[in-house]
C-alpha atoms as a PDB file:
ATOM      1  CA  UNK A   1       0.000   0.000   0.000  1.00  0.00           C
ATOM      2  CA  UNK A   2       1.272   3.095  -0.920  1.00  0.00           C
ATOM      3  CA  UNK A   3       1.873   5.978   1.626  1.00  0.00           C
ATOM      4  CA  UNK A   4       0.537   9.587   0.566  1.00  0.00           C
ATOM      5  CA  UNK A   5       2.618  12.241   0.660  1.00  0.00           C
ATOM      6  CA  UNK A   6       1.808  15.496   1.806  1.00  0.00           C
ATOM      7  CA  UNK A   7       1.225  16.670  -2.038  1.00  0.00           C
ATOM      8  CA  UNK A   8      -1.734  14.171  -2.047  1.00  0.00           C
ATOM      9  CA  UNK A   9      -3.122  14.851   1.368  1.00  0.00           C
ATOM     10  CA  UNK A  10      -3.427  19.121   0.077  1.00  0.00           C
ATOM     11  CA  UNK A  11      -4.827  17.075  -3.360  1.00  0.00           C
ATOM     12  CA  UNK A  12      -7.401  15.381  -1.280  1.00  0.00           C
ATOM     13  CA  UNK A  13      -8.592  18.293   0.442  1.00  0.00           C
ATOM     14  CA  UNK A  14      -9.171  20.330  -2.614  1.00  0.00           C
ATOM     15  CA  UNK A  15     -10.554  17.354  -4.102  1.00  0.00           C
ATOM     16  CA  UNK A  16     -13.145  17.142  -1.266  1.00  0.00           C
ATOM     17  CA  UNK A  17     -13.767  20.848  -1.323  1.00  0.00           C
ATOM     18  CA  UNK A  18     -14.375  20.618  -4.841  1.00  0.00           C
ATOM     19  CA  UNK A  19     -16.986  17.918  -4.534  1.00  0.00           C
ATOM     20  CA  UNK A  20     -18.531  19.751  -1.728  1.00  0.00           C
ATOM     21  CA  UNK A  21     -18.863  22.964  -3.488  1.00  0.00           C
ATOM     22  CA  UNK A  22     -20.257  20.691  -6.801  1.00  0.00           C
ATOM     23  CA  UNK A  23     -22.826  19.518  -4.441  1.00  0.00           C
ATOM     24  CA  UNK A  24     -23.679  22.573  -2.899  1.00  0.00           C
ATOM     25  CA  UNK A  25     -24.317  24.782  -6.469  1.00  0.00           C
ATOM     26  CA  UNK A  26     -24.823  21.849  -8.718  1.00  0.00           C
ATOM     27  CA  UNK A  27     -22.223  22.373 -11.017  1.00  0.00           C
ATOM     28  CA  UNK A  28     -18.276  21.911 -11.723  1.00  0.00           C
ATOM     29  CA  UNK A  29     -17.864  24.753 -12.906  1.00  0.00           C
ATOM     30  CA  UNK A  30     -16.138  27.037 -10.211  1.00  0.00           C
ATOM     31  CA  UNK A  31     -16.740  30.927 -10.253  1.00  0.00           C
ATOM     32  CA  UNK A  32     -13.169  32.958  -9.813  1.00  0.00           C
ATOM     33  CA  UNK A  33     -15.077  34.404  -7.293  1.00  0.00           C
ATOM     34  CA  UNK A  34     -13.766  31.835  -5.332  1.00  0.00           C
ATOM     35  CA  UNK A  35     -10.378  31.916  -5.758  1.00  0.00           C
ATOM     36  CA  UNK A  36      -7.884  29.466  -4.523  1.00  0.00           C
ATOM     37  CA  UNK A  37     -10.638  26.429  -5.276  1.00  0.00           C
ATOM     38  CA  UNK A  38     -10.876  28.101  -8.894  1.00  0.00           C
ATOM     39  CA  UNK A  39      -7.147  28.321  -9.625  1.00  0.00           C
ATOM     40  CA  UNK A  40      -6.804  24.551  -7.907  1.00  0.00           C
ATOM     41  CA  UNK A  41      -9.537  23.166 -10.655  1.00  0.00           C
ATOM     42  CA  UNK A  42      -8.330  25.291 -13.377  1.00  0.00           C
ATOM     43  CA  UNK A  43      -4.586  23.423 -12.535  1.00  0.00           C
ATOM     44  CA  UNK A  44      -6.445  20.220 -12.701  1.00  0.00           C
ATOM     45  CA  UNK A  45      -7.349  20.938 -16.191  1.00  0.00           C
ATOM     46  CA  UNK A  46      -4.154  22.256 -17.554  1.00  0.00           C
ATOM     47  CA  UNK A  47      -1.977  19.580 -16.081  1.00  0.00           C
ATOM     48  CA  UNK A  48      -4.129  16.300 -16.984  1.00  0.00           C
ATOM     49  CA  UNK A  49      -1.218  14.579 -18.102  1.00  0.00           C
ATOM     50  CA  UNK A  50       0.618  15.220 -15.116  1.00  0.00           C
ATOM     51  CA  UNK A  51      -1.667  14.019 -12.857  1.00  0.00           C
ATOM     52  CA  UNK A  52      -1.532  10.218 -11.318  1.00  0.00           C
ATOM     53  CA  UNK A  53      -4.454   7.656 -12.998  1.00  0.00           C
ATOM     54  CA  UNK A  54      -5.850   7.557  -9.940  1.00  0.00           C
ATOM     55  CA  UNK A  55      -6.703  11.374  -9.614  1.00  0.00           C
ATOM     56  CA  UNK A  56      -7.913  11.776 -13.240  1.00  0.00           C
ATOM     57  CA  UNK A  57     -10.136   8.530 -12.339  1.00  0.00           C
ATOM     58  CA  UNK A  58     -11.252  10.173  -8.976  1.00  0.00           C
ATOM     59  CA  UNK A  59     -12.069  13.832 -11.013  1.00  0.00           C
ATOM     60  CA  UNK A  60     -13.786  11.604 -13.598  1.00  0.00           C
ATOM     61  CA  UNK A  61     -16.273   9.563 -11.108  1.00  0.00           C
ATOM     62  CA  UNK A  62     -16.656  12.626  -9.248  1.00  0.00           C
ATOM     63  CA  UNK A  63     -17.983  14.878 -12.946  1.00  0.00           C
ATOM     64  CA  UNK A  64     -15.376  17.047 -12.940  1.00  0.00           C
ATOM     65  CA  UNK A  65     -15.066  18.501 -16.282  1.00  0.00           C
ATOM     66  CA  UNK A  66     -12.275  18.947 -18.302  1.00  0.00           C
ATOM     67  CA  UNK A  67     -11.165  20.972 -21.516  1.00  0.00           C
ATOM     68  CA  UNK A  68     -13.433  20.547 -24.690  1.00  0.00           C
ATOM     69  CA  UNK A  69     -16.586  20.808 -22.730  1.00  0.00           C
ATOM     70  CA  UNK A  70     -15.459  23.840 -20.660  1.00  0.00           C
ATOM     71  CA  UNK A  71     -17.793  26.682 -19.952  1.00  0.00           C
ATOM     72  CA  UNK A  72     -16.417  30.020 -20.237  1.00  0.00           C
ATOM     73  CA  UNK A  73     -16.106  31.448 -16.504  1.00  0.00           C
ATOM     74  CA  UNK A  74     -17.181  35.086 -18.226  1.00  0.00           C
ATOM     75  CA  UNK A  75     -21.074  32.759 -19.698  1.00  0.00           C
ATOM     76  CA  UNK A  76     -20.891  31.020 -16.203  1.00  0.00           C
ATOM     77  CA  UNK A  77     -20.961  34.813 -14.287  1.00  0.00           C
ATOM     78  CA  UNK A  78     -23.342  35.740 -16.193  1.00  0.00           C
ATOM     79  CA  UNK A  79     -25.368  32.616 -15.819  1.00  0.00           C
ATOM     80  CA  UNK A  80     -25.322  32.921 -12.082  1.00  0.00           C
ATOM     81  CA  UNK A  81     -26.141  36.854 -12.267  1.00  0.00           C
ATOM     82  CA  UNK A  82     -29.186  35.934 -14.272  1.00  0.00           C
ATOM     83  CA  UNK A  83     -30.160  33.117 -11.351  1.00  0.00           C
ATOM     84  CA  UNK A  84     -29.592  35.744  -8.989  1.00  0.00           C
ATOM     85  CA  UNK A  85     -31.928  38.200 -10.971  1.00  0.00           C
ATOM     86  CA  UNK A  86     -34.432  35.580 -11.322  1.00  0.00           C
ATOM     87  CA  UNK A  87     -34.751  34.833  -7.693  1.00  0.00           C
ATOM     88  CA  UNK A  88     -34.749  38.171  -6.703  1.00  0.00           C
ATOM     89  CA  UNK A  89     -37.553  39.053  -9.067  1.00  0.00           C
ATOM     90  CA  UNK A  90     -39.237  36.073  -9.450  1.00  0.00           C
ATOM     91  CA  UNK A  91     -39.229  36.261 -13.093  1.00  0.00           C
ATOM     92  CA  UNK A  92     -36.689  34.891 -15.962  1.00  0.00           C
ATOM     93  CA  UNK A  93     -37.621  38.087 -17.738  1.00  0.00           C
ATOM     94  CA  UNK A  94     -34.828  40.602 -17.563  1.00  0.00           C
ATOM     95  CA  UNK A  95     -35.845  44.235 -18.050  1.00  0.00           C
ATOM     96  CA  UNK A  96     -33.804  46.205 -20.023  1.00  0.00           C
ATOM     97  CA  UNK A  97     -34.406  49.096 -17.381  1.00  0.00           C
ATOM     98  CA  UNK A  98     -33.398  47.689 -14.432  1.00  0.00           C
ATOM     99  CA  UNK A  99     -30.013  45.316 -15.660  1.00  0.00           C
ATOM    100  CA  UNK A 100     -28.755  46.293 -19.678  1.00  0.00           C
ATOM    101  CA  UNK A 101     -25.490  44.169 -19.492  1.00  0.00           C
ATOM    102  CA  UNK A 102     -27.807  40.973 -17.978  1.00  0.00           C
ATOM    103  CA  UNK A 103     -30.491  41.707 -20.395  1.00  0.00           C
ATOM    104  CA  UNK A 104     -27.977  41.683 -23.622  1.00  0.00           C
ATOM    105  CA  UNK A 105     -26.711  38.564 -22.675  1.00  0.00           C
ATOM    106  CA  UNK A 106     -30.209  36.922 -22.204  1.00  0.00           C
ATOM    107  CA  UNK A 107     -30.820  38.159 -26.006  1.00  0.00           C
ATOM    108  CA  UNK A 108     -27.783  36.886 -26.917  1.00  0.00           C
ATOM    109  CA  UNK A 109     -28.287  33.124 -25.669  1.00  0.00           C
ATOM    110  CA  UNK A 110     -31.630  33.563 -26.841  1.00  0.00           C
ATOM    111  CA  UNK A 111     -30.239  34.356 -30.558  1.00  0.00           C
ATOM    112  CA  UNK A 112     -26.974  32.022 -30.503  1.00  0.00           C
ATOM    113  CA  UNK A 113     -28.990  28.942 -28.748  1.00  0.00           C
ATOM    114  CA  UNK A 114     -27.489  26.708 -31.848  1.00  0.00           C
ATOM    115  CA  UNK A 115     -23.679  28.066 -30.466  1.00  0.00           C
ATOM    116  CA  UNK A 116     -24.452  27.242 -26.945  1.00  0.00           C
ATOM    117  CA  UNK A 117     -23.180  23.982 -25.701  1.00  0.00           C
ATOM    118  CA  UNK A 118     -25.376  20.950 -24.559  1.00  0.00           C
ATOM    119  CA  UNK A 119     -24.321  21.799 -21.314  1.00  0.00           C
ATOM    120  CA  UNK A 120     -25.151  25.029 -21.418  1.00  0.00           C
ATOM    121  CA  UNK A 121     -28.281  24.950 -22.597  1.00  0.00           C
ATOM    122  CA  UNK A 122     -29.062  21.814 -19.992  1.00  0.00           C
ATOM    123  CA  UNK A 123     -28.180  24.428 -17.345  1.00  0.00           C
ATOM    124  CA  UNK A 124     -30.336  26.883 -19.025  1.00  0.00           C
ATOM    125  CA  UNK A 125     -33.352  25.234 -19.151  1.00  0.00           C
ATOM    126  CA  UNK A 126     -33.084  23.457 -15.795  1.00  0.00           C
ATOM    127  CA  UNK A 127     -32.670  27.345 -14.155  1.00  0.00           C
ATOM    128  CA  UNK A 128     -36.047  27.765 -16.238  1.00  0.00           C
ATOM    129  CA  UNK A 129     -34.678  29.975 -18.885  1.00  0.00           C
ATOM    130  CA  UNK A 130     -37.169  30.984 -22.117  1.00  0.00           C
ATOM    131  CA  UNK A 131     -36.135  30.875 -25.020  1.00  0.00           C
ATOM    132  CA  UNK A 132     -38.632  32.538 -27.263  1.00  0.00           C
ATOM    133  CA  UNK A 133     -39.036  36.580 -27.206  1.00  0.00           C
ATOM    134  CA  UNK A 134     -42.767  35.691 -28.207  1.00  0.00           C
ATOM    135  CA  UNK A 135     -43.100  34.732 -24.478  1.00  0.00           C
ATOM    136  CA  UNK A 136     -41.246  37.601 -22.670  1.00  0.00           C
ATOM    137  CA  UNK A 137     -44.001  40.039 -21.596  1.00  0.00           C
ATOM    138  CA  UNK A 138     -42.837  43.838 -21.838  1.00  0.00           C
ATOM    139  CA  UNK A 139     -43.016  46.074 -18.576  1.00  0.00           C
ATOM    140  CA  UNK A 140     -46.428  47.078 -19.490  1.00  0.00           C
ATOM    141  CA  UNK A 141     -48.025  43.493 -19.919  1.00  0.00           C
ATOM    142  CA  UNK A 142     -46.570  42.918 -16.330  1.00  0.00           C
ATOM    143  CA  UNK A 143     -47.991  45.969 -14.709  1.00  0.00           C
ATOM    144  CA  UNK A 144     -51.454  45.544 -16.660  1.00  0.00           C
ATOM    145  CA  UNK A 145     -51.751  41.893 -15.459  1.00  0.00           C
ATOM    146  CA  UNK A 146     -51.134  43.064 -11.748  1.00  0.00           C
ATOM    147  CA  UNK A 147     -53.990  45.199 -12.106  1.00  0.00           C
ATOM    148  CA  UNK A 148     -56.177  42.310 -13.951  1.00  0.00           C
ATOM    149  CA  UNK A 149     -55.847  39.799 -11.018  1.00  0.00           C
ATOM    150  CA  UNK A 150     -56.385  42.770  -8.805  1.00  0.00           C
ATOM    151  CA  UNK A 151     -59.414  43.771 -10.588  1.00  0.00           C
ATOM    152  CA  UNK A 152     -60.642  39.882 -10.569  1.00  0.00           C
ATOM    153  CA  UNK A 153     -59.961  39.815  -7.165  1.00  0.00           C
ATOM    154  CA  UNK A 154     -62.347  43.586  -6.364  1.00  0.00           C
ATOM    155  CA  UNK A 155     -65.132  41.793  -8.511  1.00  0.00           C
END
């Protein structure tokens, strides 16, 4: 049996923070928000070949994504910003008012959906994203529907 070093105990611990923060935001994708535990994964994927079987085979079971099917961390900022925006407003429906930069990049995945990798539009669509402008109601439609369920509500 082979006796870790102290390289591979510091590997293990990133390794387990890694998972946890995978299962905590349900994604491998790290933001450089958080620092250290983003440099640490982008490492992992730079030095692939350097790394022992064992800990690409670990990364692997564990989902941790590598090169080719990368998500930019500049999409995955924006991605979170537009969760954020979402929960906070309870509506996938950016208004250009209140967020341009946000609302620009929701027109943009709406018009380069065919660009957009599978994963990327699995994430999408599981964060409840919609895709057609036909179904984005303008400030107006919002405010006059408040006033409809109010009105149903008076009568």
């Amino acid at each position: 049996e082979e006796i870790p070093n102290e390289w591979d105990v510091e590997w293990m611990a990133w390794f387990e923070q890694w998972k946890e923060y995978y299962k905590e935001h349900k994604t491998p994708h790290v933001k450089i928000s958080n620092g250290k535990l983003y440099h640490w994964v982008y490492y992992q994927r730079r030095h692939r070949g350097k790394l022992s079987a064992t800990k690409v085979e670990l990364l692997n079971k564990a989902g941790f994504v590598w090169g080719d099917e990368e998500i930019p961390n500049e999409w995955m900022n924006r991605f979170e910003q537009w969760k954020e925006y979402v929960k906070e407003h309870r509506t996938p429906h950016v208004q250009q008012k209140n967020k341009r930069g946000l609302y620009t990049w929701v027109r943009t995945q709406r018009k380069n959906r065919d660009k957009l990798s599978t994963t990327q539009v699995e994430l999408l669509n599981k964060a409840g994203f919609v895709w057609g402008d036909e179904e984005i109601p303008n400030e107006w439609d919002v405010e006059w529907m408040a006033w409809f369920e109010q009105w149903k509500e008076y009568y």
